[in-house]
N, C-alpha and C. Protein backbone atom coordinates (compact mmCIF):
# COMPACT_ATOMS: atom_id res chain seq x y z
N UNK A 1 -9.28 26.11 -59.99
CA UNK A 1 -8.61 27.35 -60.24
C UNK A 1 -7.79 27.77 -59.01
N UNK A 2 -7.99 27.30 -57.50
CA UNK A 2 -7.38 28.07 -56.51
C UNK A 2 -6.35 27.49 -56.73
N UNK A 3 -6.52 25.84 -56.76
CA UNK A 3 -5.43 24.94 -56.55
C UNK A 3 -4.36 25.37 -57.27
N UNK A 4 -4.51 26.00 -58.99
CA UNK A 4 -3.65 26.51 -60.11
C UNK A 4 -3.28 28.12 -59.26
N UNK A 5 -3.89 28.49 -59.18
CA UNK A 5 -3.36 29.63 -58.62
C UNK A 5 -2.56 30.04 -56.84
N UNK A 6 -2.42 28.36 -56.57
CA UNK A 6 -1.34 28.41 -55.45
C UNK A 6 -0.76 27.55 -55.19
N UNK A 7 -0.21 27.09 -56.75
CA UNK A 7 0.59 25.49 -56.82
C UNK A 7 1.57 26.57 -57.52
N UNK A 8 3.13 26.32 -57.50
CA UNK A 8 4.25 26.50 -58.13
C UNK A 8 4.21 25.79 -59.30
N UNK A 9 4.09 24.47 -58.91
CA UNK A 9 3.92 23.64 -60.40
C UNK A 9 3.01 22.39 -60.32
N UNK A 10 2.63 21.85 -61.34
CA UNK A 10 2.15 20.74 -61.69
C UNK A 10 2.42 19.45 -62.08
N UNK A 11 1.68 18.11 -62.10
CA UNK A 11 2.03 17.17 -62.73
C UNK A 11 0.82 16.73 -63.22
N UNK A 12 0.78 16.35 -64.47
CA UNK A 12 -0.68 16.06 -65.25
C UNK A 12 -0.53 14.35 -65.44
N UNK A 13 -1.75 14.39 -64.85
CA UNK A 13 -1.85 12.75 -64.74
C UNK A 13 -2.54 12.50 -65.69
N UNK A 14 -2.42 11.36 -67.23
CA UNK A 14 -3.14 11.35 -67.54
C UNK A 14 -3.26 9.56 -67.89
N UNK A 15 -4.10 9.18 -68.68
CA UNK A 15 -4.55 7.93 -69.58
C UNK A 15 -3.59 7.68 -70.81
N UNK A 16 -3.20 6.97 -71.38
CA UNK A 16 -2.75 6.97 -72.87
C UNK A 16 -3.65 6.19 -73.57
N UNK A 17 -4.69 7.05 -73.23
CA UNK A 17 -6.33 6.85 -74.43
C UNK A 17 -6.06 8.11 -75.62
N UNK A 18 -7.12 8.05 -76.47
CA UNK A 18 -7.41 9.58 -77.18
C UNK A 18 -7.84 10.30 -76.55
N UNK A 19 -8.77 10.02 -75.78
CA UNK A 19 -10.18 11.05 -75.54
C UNK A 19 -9.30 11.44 -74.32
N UNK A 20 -8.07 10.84 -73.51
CA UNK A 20 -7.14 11.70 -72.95
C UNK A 20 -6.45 12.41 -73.22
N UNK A 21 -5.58 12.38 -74.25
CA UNK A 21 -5.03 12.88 -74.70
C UNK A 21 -5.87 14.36 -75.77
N UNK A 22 -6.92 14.20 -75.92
CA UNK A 22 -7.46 15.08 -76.68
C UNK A 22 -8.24 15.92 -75.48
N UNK A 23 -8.18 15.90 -73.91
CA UNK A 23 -8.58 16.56 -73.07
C UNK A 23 -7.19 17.45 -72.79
N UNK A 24 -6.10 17.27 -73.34
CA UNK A 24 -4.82 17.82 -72.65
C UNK A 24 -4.60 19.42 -73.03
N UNK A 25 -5.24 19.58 -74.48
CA UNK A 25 -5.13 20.91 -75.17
C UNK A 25 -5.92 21.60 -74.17
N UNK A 26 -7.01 21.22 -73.74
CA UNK A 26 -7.94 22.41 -73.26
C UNK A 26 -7.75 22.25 -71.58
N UNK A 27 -7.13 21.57 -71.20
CA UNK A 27 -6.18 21.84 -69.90
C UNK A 27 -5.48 22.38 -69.63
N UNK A 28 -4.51 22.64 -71.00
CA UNK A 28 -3.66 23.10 -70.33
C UNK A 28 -3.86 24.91 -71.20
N UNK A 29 -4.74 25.15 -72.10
CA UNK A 29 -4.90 26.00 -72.07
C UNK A 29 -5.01 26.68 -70.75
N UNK A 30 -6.34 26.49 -69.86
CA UNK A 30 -6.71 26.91 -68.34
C UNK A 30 -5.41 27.34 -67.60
N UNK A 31 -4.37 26.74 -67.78
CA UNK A 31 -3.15 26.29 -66.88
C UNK A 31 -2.19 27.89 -68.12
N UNK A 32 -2.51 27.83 -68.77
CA UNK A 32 -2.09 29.17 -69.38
C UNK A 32 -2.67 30.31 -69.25
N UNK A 33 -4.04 30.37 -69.03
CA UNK A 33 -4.73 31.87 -68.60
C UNK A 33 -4.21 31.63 -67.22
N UNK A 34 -4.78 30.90 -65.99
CA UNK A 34 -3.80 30.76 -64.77
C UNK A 34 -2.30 31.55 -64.89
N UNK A 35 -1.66 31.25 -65.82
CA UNK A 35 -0.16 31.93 -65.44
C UNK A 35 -0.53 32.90 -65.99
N UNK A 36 -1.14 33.38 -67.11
CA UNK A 36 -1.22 34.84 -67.35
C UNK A 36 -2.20 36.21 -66.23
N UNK A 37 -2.65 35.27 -65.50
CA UNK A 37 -3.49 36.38 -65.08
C UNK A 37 -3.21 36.40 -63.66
N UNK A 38 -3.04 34.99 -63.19
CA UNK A 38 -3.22 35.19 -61.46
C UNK A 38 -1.30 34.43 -61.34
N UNK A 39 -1.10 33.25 -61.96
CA UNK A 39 0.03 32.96 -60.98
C UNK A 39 0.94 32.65 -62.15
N UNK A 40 2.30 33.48 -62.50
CA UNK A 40 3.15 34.00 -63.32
C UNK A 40 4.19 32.67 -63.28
N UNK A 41 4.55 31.91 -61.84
CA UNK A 41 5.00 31.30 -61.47
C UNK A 41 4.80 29.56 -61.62
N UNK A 42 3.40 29.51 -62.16
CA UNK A 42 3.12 28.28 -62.92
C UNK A 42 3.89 27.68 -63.47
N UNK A 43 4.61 26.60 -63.41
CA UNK A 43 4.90 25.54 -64.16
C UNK A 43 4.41 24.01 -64.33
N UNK A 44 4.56 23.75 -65.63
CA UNK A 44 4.15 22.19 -66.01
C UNK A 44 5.38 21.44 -65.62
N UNK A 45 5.44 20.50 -64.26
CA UNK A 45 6.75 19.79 -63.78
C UNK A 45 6.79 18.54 -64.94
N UNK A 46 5.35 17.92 -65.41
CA UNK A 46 5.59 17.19 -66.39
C UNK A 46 4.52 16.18 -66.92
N UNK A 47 4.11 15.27 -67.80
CA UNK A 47 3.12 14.42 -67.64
C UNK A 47 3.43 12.76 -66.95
N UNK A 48 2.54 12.80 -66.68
CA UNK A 48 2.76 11.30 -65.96
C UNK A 48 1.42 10.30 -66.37
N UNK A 49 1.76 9.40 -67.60
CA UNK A 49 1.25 8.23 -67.94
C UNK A 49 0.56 7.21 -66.96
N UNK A 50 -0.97 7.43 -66.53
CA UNK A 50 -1.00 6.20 -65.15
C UNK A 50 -1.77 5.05 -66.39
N UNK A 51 -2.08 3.93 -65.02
CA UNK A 51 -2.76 2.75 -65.79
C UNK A 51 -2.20 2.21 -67.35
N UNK A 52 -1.18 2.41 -67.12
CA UNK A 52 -0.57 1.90 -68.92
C UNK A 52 0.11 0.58 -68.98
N UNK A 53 -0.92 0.32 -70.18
CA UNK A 53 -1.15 -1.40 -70.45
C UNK A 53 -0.14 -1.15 -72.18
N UNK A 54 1.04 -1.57 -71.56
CA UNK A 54 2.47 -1.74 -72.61
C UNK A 54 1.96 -3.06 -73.81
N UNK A 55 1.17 -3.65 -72.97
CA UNK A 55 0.81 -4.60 -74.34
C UNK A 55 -0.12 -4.69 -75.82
N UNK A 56 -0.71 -2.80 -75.30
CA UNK A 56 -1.13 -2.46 -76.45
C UNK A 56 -0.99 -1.76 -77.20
N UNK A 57 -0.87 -2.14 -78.54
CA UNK A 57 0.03 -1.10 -79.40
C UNK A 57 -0.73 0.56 -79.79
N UNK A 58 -1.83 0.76 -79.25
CA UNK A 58 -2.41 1.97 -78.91
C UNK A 58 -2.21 2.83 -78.22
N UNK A 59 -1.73 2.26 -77.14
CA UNK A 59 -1.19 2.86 -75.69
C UNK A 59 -0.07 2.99 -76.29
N UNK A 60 1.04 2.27 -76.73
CA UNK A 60 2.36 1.77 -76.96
C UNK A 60 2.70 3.67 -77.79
N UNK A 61 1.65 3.30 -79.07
CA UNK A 61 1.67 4.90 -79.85
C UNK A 61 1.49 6.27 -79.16
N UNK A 62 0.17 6.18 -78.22
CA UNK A 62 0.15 7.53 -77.54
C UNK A 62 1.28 7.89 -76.66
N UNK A 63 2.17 6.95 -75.97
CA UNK A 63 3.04 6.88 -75.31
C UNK A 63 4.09 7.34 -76.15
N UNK A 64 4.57 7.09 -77.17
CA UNK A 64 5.48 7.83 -78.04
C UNK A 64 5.04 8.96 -78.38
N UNK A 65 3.85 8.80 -78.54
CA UNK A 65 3.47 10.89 -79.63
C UNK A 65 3.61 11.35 -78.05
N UNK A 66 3.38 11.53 -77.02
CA UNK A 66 3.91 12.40 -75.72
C UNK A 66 4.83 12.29 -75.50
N UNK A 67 6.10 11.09 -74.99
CA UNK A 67 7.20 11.41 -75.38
C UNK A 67 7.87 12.61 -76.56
N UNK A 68 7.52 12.18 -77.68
CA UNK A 68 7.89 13.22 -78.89
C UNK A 68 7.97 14.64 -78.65
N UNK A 69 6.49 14.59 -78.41
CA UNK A 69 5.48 16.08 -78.11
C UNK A 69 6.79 16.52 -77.27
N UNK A 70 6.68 16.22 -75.51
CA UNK A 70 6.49 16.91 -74.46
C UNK A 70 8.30 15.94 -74.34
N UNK A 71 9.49 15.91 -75.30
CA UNK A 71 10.37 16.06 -74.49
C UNK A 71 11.13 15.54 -73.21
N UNK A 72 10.98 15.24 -72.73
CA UNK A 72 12.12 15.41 -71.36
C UNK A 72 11.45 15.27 -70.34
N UNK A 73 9.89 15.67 -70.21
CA UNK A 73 8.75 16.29 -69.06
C UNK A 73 8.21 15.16 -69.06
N UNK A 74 7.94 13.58 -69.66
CA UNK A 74 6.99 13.17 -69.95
C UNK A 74 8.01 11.73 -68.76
N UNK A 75 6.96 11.50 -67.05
CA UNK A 75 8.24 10.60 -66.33
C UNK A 75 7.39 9.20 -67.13
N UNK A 76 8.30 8.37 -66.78
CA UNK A 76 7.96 7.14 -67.16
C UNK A 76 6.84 6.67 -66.67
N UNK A 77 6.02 5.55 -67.23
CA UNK A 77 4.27 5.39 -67.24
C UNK A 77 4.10 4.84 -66.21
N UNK A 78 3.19 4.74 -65.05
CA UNK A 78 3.08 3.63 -63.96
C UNK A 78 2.30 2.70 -64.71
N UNK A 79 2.15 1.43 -64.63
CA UNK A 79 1.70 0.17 -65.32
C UNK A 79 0.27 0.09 -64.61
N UNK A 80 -0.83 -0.37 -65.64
CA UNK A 80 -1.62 -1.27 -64.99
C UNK A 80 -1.25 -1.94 -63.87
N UNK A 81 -2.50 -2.26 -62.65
CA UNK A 81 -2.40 -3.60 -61.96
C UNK A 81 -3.61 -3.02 -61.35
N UNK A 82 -3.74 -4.71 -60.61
CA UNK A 82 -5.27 -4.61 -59.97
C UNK A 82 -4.76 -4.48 -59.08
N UNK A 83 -3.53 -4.55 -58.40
CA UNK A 83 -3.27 -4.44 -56.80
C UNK A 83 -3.68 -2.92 -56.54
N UNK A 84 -3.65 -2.05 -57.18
CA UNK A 84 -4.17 -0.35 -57.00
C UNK A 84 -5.91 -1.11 -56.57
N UNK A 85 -6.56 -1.60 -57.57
CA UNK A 85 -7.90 -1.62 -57.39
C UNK A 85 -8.47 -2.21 -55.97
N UNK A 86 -7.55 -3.44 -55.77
CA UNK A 86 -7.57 -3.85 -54.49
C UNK A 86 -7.53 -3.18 -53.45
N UNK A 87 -6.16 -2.21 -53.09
CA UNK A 87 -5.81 -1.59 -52.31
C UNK A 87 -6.87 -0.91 -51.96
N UNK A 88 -7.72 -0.06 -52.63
CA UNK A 88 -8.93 0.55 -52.80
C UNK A 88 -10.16 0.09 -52.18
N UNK A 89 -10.55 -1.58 -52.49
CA UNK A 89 -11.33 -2.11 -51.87
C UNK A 89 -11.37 -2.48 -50.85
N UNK A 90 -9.96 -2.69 -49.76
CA UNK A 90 -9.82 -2.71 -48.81
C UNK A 90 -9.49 -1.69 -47.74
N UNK A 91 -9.91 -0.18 -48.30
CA UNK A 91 -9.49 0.90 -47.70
C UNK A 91 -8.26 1.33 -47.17
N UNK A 92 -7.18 0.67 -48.25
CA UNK A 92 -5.69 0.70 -48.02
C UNK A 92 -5.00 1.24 -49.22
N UNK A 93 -3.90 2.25 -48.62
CA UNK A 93 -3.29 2.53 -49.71
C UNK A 93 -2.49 1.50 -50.49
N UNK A 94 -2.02 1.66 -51.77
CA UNK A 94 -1.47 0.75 -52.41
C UNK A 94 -0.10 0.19 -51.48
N UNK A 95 0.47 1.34 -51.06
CA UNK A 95 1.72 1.06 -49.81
C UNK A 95 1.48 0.16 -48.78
N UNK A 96 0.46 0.54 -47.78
CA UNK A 96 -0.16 -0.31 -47.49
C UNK A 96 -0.36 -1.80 -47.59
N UNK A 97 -1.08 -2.28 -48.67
CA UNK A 97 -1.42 -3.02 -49.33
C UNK A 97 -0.59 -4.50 -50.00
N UNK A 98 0.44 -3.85 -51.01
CA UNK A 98 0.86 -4.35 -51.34
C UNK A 98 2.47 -3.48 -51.78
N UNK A 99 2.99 -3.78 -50.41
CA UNK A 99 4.20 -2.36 -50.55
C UNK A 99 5.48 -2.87 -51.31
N UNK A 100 5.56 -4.19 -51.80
CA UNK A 100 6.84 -4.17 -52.45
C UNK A 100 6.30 -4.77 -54.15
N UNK A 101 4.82 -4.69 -54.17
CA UNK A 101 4.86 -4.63 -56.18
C UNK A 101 5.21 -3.72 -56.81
N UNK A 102 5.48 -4.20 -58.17
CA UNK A 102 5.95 -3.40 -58.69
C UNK A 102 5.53 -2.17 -59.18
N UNK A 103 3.99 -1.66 -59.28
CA UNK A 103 3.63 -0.87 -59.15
C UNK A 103 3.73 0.44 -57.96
N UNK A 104 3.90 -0.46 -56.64
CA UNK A 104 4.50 0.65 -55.37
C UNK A 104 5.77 0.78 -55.65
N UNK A 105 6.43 0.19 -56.16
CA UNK A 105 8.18 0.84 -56.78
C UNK A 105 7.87 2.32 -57.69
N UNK A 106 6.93 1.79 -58.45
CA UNK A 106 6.86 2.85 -59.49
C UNK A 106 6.19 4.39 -59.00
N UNK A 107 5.33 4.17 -58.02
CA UNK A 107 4.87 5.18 -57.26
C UNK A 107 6.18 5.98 -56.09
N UNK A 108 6.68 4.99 -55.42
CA UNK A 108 7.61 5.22 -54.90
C UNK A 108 9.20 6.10 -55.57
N UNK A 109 9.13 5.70 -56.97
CA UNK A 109 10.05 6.00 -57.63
C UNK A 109 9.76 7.37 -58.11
N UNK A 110 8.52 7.50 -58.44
CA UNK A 110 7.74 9.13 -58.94
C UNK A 110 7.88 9.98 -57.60
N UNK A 111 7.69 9.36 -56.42
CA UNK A 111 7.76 10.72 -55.08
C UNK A 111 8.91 10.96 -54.95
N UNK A 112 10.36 10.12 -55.05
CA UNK A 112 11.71 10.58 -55.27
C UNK A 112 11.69 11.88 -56.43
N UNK A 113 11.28 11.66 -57.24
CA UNK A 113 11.43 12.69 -58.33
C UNK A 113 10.86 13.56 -58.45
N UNK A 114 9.48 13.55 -57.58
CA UNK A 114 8.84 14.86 -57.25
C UNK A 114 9.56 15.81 -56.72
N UNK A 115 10.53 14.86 -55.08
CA UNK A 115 10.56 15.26 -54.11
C UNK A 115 12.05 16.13 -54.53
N UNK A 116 12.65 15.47 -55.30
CA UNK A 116 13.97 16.10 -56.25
C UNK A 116 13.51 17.36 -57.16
N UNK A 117 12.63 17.64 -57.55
CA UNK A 117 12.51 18.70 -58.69
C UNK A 117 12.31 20.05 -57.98
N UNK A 118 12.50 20.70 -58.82
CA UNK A 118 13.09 22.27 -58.43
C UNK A 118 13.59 23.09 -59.08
């Protein structure tokens, strides 16, 4: 709650599971009493798809019904890879780690667009 009540805006990280996507209603309710009561100034900057495995046509669907849903807000998915898991096991960030896969593009490519929004 502090964090919502002294963030300008947000980015919702989520899964393109169900049981993620069916956690999003009652998130972002919270993220609506937040702007109604303490911070007016709240905004949703957008969702952001992590761990998404394009080769399944489950993912493939939830990835469209949020697109649909959410418009314009929804940045493109960062992909599966184990190089994140790695990075992890070796107490290194993914940058670190393994700084020119394609997954650190995709991370890299999301802090440009953070760092752009406004």
């Amino acid at each position: 709650m502090n964090a919502l009540n002294a963030a300008r805006w947000i980015l919702v990280p989520l899964l393109c599971h169900a049981l993620s996507l069916q956690a999003l209603p009652p998130f972002l309710t919270v993220v609506d009493k937040v702007r109604r009561s303490l911070n007016p100034n709240l905004a949703i900057m957008g969702l952001l798809p992590t761990i998404y495995d394009s080769r399944t046509k489950e993912q493939q669907s939830l990835l469209a019904e949020l697109q649909a849903h959410w418009s314009g807000r929804v940045f493109p998915p960062i992909r599966a890879s184990t190089r994140v898991a790695e990075a992890s096991h070796h107490g290194v960030s993914l940058l670190q780690y393994k700084p020119r896969s394609p997954v650190a593009d995709a991370y890299r490519h999301l802090a440009q667009e953070v760092m752009a929004y406004d």
